[in-house]
Protein backbone atom coordinates (compact mmCIF):
# COMPACT_ATOMS: atom_id res chain seq x y z
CA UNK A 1 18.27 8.28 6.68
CA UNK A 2 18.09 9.51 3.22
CA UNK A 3 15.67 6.81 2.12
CA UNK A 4 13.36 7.87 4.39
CA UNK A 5 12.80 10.93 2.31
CA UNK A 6 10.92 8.84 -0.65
CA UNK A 7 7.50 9.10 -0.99
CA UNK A 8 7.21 5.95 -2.02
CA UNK A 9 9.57 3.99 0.87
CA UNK A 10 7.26 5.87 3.50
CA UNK A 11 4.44 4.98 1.59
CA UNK A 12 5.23 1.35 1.84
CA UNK A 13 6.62 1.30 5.71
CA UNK A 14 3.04 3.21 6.41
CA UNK A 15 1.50 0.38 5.01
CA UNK A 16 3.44 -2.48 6.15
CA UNK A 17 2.84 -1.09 9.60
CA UNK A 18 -0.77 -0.53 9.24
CA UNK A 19 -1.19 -4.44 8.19
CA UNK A 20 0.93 -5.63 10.62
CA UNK A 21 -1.61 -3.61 13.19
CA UNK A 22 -4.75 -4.34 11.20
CA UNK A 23 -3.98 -8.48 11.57
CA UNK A 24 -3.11 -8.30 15.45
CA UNK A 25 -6.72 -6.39 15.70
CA UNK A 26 -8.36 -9.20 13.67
CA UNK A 27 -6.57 -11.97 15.93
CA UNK A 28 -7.98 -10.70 18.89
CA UNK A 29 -11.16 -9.91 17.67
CA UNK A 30 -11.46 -13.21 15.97
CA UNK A 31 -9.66 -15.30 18.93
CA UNK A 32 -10.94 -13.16 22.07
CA UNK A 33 -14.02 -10.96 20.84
CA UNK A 34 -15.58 -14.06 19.04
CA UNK A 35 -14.50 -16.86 21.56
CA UNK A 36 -16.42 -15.53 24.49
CA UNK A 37 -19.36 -14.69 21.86
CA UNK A 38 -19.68 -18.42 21.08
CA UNK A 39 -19.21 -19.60 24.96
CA UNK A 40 -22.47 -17.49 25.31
CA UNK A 41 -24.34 -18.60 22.68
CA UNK A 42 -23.32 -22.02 23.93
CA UNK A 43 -25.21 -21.28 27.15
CA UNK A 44 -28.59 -20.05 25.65
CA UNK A 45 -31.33 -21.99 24.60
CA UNK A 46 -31.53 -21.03 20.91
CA UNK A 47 -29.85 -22.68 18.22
CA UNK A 48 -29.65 -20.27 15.70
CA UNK A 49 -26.83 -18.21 17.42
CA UNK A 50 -24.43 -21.60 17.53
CA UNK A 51 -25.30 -21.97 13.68
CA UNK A 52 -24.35 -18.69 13.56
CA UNK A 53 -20.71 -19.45 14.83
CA UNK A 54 -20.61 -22.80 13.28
CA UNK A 55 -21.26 -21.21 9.45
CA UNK A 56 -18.50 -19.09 10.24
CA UNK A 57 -20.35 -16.15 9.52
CA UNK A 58 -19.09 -13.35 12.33
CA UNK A 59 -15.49 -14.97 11.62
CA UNK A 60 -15.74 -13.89 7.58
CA UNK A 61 -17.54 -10.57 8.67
CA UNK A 62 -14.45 -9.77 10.62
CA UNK A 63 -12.48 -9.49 7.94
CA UNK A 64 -13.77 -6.63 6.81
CA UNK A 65 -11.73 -4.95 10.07
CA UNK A 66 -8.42 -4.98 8.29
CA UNK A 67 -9.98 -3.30 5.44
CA UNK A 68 -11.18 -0.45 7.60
CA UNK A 69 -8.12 0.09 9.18
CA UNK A 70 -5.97 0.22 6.18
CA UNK A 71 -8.65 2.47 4.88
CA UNK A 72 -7.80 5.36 7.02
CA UNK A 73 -4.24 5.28 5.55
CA UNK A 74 -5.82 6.55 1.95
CA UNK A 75 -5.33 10.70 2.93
CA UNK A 76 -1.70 9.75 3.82
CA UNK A 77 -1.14 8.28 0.38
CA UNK A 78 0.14 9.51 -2.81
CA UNK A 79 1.90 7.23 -5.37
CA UNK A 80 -0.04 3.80 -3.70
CA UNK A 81 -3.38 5.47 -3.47
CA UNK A 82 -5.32 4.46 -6.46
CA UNK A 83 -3.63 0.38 -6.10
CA UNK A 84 -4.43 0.51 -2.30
CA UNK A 85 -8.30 1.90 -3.36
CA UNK A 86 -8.24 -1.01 -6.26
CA UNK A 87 -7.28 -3.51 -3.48
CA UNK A 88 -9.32 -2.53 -0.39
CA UNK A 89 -12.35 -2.64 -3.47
CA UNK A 90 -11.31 -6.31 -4.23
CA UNK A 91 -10.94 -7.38 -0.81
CA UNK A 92 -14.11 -6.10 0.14
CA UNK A 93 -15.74 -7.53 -2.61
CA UNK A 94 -14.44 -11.04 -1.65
CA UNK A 95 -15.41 -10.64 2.23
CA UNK A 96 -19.00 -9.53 1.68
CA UNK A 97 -19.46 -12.76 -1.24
CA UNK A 98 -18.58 -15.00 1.20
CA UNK A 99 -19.59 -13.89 3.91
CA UNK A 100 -23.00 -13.35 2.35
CA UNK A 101 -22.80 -17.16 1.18
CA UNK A 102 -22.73 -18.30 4.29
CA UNK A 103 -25.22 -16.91 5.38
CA UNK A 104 -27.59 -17.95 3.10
CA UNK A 105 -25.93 -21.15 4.25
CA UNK A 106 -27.40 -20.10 7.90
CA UNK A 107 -30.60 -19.34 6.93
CA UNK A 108 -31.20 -23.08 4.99
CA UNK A 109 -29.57 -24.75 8.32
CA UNK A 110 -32.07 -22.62 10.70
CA UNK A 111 -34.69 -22.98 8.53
CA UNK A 112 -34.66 -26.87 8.22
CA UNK A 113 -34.48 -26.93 11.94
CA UNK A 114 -38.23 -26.69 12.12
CA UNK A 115 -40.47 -29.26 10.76
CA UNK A 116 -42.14 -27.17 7.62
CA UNK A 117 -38.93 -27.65 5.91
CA UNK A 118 -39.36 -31.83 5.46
CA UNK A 119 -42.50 -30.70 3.77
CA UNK A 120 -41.29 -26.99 1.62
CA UNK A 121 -37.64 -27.53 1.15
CA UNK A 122 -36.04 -24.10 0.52
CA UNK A 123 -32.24 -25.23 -0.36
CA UNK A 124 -32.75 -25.24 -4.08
CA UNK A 125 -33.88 -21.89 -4.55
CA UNK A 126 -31.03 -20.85 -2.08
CA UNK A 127 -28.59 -21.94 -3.97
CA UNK A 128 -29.81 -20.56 -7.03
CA UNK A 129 -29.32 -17.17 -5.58
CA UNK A 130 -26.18 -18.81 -4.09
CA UNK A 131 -24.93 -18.77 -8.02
CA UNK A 132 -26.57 -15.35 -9.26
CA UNK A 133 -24.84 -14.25 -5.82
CA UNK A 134 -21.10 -15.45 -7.33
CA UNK A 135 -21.66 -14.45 -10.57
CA UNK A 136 -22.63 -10.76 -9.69
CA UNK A 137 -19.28 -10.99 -7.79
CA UNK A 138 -17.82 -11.98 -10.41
CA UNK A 139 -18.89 -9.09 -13.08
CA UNK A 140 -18.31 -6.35 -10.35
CA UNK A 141 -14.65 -8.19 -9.83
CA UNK A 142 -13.81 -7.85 -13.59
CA UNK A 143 -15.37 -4.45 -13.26
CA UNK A 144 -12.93 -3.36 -10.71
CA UNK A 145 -10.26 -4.65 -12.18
CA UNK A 146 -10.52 -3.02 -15.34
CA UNK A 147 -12.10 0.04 -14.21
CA UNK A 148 -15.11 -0.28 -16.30
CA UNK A 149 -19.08 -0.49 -15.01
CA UNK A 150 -20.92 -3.46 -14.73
CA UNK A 151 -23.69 -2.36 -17.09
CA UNK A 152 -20.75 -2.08 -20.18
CA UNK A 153 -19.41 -5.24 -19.20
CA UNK A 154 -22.74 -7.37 -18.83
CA UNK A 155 -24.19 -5.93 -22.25
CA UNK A 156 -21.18 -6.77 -24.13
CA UNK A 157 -21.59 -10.43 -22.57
CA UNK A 158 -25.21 -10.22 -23.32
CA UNK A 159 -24.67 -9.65 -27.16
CA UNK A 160 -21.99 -13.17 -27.05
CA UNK A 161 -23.79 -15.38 -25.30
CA UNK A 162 -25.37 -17.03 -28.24
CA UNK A 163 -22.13 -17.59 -29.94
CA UNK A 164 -20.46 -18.50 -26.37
CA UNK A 165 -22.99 -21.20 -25.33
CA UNK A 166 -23.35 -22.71 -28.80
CA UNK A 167 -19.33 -23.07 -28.43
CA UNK A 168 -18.77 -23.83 -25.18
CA UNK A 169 -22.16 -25.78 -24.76
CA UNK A 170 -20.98 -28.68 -23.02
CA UNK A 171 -18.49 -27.08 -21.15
CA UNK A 172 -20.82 -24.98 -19.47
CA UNK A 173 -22.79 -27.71 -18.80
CA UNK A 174 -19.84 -29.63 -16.91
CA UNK A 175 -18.93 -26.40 -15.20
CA UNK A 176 -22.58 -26.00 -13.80
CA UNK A 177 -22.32 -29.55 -13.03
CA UNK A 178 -19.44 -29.61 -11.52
CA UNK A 179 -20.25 -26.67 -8.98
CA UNK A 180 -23.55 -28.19 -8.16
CA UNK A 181 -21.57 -32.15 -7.21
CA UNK A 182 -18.70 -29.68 -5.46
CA UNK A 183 -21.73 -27.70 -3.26
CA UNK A 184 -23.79 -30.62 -2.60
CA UNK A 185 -20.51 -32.97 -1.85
CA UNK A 186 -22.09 -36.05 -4.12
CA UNK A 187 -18.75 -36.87 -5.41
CA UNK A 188 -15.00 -37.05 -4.40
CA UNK A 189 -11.88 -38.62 -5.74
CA UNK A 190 -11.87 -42.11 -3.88
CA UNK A 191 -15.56 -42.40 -3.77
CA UNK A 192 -16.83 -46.16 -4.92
CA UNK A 193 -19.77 -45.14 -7.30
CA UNK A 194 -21.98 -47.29 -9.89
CA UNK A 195 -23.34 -46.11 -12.96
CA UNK A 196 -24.67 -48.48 -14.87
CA UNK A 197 -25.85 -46.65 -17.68
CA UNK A 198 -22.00 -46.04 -18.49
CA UNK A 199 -20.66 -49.17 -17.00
CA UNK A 200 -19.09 -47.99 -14.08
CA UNK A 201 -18.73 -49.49 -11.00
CA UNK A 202 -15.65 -48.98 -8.98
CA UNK A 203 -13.44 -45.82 -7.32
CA UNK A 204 -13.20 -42.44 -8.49
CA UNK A 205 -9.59 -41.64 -10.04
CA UNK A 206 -10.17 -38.33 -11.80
CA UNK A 207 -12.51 -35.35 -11.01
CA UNK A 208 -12.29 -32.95 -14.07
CA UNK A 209 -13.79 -30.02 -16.10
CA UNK A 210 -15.74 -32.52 -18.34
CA UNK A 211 -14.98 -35.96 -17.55
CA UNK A 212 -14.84 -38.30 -13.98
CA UNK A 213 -12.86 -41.58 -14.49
CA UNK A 214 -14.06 -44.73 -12.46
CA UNK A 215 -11.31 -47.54 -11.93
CA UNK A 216 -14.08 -50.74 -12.39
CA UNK A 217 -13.08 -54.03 -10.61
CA UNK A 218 -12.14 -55.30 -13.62
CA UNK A 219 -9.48 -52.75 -13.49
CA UNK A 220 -10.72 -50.91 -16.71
CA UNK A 221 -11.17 -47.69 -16.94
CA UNK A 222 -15.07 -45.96 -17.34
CA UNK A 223 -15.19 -42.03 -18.14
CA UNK A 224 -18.31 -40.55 -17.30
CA UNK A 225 -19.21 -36.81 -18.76
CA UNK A 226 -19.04 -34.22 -15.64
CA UNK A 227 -23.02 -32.90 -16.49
CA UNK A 228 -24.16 -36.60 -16.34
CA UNK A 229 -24.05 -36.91 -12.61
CA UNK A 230 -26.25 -34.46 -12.51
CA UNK A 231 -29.20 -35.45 -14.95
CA UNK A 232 -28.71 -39.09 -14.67
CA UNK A 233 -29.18 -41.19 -11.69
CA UNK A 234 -25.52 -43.07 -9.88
CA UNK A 235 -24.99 -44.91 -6.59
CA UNK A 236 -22.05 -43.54 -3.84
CA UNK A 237 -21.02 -46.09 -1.67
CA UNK A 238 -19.22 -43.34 0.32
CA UNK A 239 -21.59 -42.93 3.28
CA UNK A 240 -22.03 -46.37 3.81
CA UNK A 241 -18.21 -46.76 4.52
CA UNK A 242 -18.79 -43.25 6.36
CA UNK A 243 -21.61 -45.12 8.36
CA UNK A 244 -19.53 -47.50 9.72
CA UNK A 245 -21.65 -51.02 8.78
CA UNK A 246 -22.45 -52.54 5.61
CA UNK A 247 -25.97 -54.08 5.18
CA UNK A 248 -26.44 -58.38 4.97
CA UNK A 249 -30.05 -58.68 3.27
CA UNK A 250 -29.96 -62.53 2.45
CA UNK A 251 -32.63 -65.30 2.92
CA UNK A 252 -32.30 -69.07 3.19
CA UNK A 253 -35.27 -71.32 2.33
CA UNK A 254 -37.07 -73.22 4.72
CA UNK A 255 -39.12 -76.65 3.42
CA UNK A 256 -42.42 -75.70 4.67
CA UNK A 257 -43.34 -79.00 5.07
CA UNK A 258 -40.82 -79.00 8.30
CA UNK A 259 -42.19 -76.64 10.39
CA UNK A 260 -44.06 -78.04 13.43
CA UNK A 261 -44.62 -77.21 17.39
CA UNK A 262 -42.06 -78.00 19.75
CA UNK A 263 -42.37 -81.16 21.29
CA UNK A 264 -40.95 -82.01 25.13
CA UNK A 265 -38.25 -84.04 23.35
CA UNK A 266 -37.17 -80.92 20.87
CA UNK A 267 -37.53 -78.41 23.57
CA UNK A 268 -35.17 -80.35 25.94
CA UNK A 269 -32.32 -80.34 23.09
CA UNK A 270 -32.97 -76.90 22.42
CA UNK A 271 -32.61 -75.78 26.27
CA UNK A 272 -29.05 -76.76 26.06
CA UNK A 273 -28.62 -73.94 23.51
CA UNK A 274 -27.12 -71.53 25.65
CA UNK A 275 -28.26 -67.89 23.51
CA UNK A 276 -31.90 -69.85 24.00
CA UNK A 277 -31.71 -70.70 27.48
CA UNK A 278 -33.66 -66.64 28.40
CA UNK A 279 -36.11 -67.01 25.15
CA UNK A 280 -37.19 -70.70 26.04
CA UNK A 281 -38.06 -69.72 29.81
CA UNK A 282 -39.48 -66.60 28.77
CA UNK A 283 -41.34 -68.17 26.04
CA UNK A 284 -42.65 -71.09 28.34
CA UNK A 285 -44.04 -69.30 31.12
CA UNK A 286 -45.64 -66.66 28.80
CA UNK A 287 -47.34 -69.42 27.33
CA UNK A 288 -48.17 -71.33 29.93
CA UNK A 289 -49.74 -68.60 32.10
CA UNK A 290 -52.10 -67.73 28.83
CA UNK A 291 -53.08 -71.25 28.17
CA UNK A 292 -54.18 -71.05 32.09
CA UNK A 293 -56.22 -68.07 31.85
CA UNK A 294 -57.98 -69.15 28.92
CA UNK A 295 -59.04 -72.27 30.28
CA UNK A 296 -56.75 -73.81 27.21
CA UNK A 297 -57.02 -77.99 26.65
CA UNK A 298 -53.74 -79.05 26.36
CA UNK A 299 -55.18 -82.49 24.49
CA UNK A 300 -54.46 -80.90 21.18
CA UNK A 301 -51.73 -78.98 20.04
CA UNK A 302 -54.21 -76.83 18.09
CA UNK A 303 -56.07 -75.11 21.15
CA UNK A 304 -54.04 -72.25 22.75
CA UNK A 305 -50.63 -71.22 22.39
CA UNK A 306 -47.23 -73.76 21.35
CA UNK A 307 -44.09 -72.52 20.53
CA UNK A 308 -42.84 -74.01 16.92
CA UNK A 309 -39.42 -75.04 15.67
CA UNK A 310 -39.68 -71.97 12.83
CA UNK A 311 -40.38 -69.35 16.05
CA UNK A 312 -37.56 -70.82 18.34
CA UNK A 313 -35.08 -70.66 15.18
CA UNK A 314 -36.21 -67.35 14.21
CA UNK A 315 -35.47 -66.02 17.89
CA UNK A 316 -31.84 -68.62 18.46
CA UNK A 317 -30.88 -66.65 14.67
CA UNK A 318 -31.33 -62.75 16.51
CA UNK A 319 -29.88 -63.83 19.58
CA UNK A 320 -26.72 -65.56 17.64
CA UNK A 321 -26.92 -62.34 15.42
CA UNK A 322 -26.44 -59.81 18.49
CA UNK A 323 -23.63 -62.00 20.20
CA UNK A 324 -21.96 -61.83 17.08
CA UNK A 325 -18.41 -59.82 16.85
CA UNK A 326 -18.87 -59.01 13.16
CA UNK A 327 -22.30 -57.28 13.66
CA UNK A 328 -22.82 -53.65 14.08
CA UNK A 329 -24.87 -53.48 17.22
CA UNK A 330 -25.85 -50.00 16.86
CA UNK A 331 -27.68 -50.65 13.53
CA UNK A 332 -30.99 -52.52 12.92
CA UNK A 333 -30.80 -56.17 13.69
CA UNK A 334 -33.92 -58.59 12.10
CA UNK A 335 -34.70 -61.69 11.47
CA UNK A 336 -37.74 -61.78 9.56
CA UNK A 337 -39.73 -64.59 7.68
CA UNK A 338 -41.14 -63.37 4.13
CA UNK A 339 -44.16 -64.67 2.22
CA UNK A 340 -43.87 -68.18 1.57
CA UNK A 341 -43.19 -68.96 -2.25
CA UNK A 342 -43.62 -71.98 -4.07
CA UNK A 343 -39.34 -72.68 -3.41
CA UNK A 344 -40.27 -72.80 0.56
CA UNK A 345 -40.40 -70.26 3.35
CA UNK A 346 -37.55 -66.90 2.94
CA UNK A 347 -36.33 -66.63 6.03
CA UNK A 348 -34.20 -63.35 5.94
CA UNK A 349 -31.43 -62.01 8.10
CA UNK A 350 -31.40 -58.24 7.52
CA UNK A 351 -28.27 -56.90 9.98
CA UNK A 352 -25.12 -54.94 9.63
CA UNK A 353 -21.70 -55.68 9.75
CA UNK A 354 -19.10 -53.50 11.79
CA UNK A 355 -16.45 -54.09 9.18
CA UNK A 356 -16.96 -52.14 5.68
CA UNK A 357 -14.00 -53.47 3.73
CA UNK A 358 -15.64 -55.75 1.28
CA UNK A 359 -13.14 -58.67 1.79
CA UNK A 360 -14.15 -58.62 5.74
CA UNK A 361 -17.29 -57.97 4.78
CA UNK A 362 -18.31 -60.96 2.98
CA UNK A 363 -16.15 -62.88 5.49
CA UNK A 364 -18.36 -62.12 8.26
CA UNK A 365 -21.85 -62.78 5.87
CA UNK A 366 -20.70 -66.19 4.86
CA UNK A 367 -19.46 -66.99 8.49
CA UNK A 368 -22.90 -66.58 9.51
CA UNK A 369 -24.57 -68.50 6.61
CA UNK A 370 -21.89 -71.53 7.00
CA UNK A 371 -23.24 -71.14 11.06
CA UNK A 372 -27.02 -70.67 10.13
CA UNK A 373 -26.78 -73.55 7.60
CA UNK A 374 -25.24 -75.85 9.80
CA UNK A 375 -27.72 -75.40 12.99
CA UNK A 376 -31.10 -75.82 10.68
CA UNK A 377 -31.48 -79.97 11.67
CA UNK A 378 -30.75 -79.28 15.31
CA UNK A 379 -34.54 -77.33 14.93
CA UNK A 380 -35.85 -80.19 12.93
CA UNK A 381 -36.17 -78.25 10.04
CA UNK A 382 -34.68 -78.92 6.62
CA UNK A 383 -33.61 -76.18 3.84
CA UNK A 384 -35.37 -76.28 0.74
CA UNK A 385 -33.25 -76.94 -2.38
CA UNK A 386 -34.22 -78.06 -6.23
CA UNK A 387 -32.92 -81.83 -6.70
CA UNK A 388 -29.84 -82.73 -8.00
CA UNK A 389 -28.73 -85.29 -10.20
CA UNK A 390 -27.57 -87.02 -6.96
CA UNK A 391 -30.80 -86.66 -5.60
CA UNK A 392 -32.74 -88.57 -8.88
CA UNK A 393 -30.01 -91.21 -8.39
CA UNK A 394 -30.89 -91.68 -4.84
CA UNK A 395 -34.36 -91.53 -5.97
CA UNK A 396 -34.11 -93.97 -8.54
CA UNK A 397 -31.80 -96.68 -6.50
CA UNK A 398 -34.13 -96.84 -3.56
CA UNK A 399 -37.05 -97.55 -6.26
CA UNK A 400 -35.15 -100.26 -8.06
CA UNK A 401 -33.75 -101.41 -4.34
CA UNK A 402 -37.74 -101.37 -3.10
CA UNK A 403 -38.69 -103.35 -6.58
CA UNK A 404 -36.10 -106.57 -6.13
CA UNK A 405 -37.31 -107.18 -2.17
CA UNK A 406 -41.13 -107.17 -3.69
């Protein structure tokens, strides 16, 4: 085999060989070495050591192992020597960033696992040296590449950075921006965000270097600048369709002038209310056995205890709200009365729906405000609304009606 003879063919078979060997020794370590390391850390008690796995720190570490093997190649090596050096340099370079980004990564996760952290957050300065960390990288990258030092390279940057940020001023500002949105995740294409300063409200179409494009309702089209998002203050409506539910904060006014204790008669038409039937027996003997021990006298409704017609509806609206199909059960369910205003008493339904899609969504709210509306005479109560013309005209014919029989 004549070809055999050329440097540079046995060069390259050396090599191919020694990568093909330096990957199966990463596999294993990565799939064997590391996979019984995180079944023990699974077993201890600390949590650091899953973190550990879960950054994916010994994983990026282990890349180093190819490097060292192909390393050992260098004395056999003529005509690839200085491109394999300029390569194992690079690839190097690239392991230890990341792998020194995560963990800094690991070190804000274990850190906020204790309770100082609520009070002395440390991720900002983290990823401060998160950036100098990337942009050191960067210089001794260039450096290798072109086979200069980092000292030549930074001062002739030093002496153009006036000129380059007066330029490129607000294009370093949407790069910054953008890297700080990327590493926090605040934004993705598909996200619903508002903005109201810019007059966005609507998806995400368009991530870019210096602009994000929102798709409004309306169908027009807001652009935003990239380093905006970051100084200025927008809503993401992506977690709450991550979350599952979508909040129903609405009141409906009560006449105040309606509210009353249950008599026998309203308390035997409520007991056929089946989601009351446990709350009215409940309710009665609670009452009853404090009235007893307090030597209560039953002659007036004023002494002691007496369930109202406001309390019972309060209690029939969270029991119809948890035997509801459209409400999220795992997420806070109230009913709670607010402070009486001069337009009657608020009487707000704070829940969830399981259903995020806004169509659904307010399909389920206004099937329970068409239900809630419906049941408020069955409690003797009456909803408070402004008059309408059909209300003076009432008015007036049952005065002028009242005036002809006198």
């Amino acid at each position: 085999m004549n070809f055999l003879e050329n440097q540079l063919v046995r060069e390259i078979l050396l090599l191919v060989f020694v990568g093909a060997l330096s990957t199966i020794v990463y596999q294993v370590v990565r799939r064997h070495v590391l996979g019984l390391l995180h079944k023990f850390f699974l077993r201890t008690k600390f949590k650091w050591d899953q973190i550990l796995i879960e950054e994916g720190v010994l994983p990026s570490a282990a890349l180093l192992i190819p490097a060292f093997i192909v390393s050992q190649t260098l004395p056999f090596l003529e005509l690839t020597h200085e491109f394999i050096v300029l390569m194992l340099r690079m690839w190097s370079l690239v392991v230890v960033t990341i792998t020194l980004d995560r963990v800094l990564n690991l070190i804000v996760t274990v850190y906020n696992t204790f309770p100082v952290a609520q009070r002395v957050p440390i991720k900002g300065y983290v990823q401060v040296i998160q950036i100098a960390l990337f942009i050191l990288a960067a210089v001794l990258g260039f450096s290798i590449l072109v086979g200069q030092s980092p000292w030549a390279i930074l001062g002739g940057l030093g002496a153009l950075s006036a000129v380059l940020i007066l330029v490129f001023q607000n294009t370093i500002l949407s790069f910054v921006a953008g890297i700080q949105l990327t590493m926090h995740d605040q934004i993705r294409v598909g996200d619903w965000i508002e903005m109201p300063a810019y007059g966005a409200d609507g998806f995400v179409e368009e991530v870019a270097l210096h602009t994000i494009k929102v798709r409004n309702w309306d169908k027009s089209m807001s652009t935003i600048p990239t380093y905006k998002l970051v100084g200025d203050s927008f809503k993401n409506w992506r977690f709450m369709f991550e979350s599952g539910g979508r909040r129903i904060k609405r009141s409906i006014l009560i006449d105040q002038t309606s509210v009353k204790f249950c008599d026998d008669a309203l308390l035997n038409r409520l007991s056929k209310i089946q989601l009351l039937h446990g709350y009215l027996a409940e309710r009665s003997r609670e009452i009853a056995e404090y009235n007893r021990l307090h030597n209560i006298d039953s002659s007036s409704l004023v002494n002691g205890r007496h369930m109202t017609n406001l309390g019972t509806f309060r209690a029939y609206l969270m029991a119809y709200l948890r035997n509801h199909p459209g409400v999220h059960q795992g997420m806070i369910t109230m009913v709670r009365q607010l402070q009486p205003t001069p337009d009657g008493i608020p009487m707000e339904i704070y829940a969830f729906t399981n259903d995020v899609a806004w169509v659904n969504y307010e399909g389920i709210q206004a099937d329970i405000f068409d239900h809630v509306l419906a049941v408020v005479p069955e409690f003797e109560l009456r909803i408070f609304q402004n008059p309408s013309g059909h209300d003076l005209a009432r008015a007036v014919g049952a005065l002028t009606q009242m005036e002809r029989m006198t």
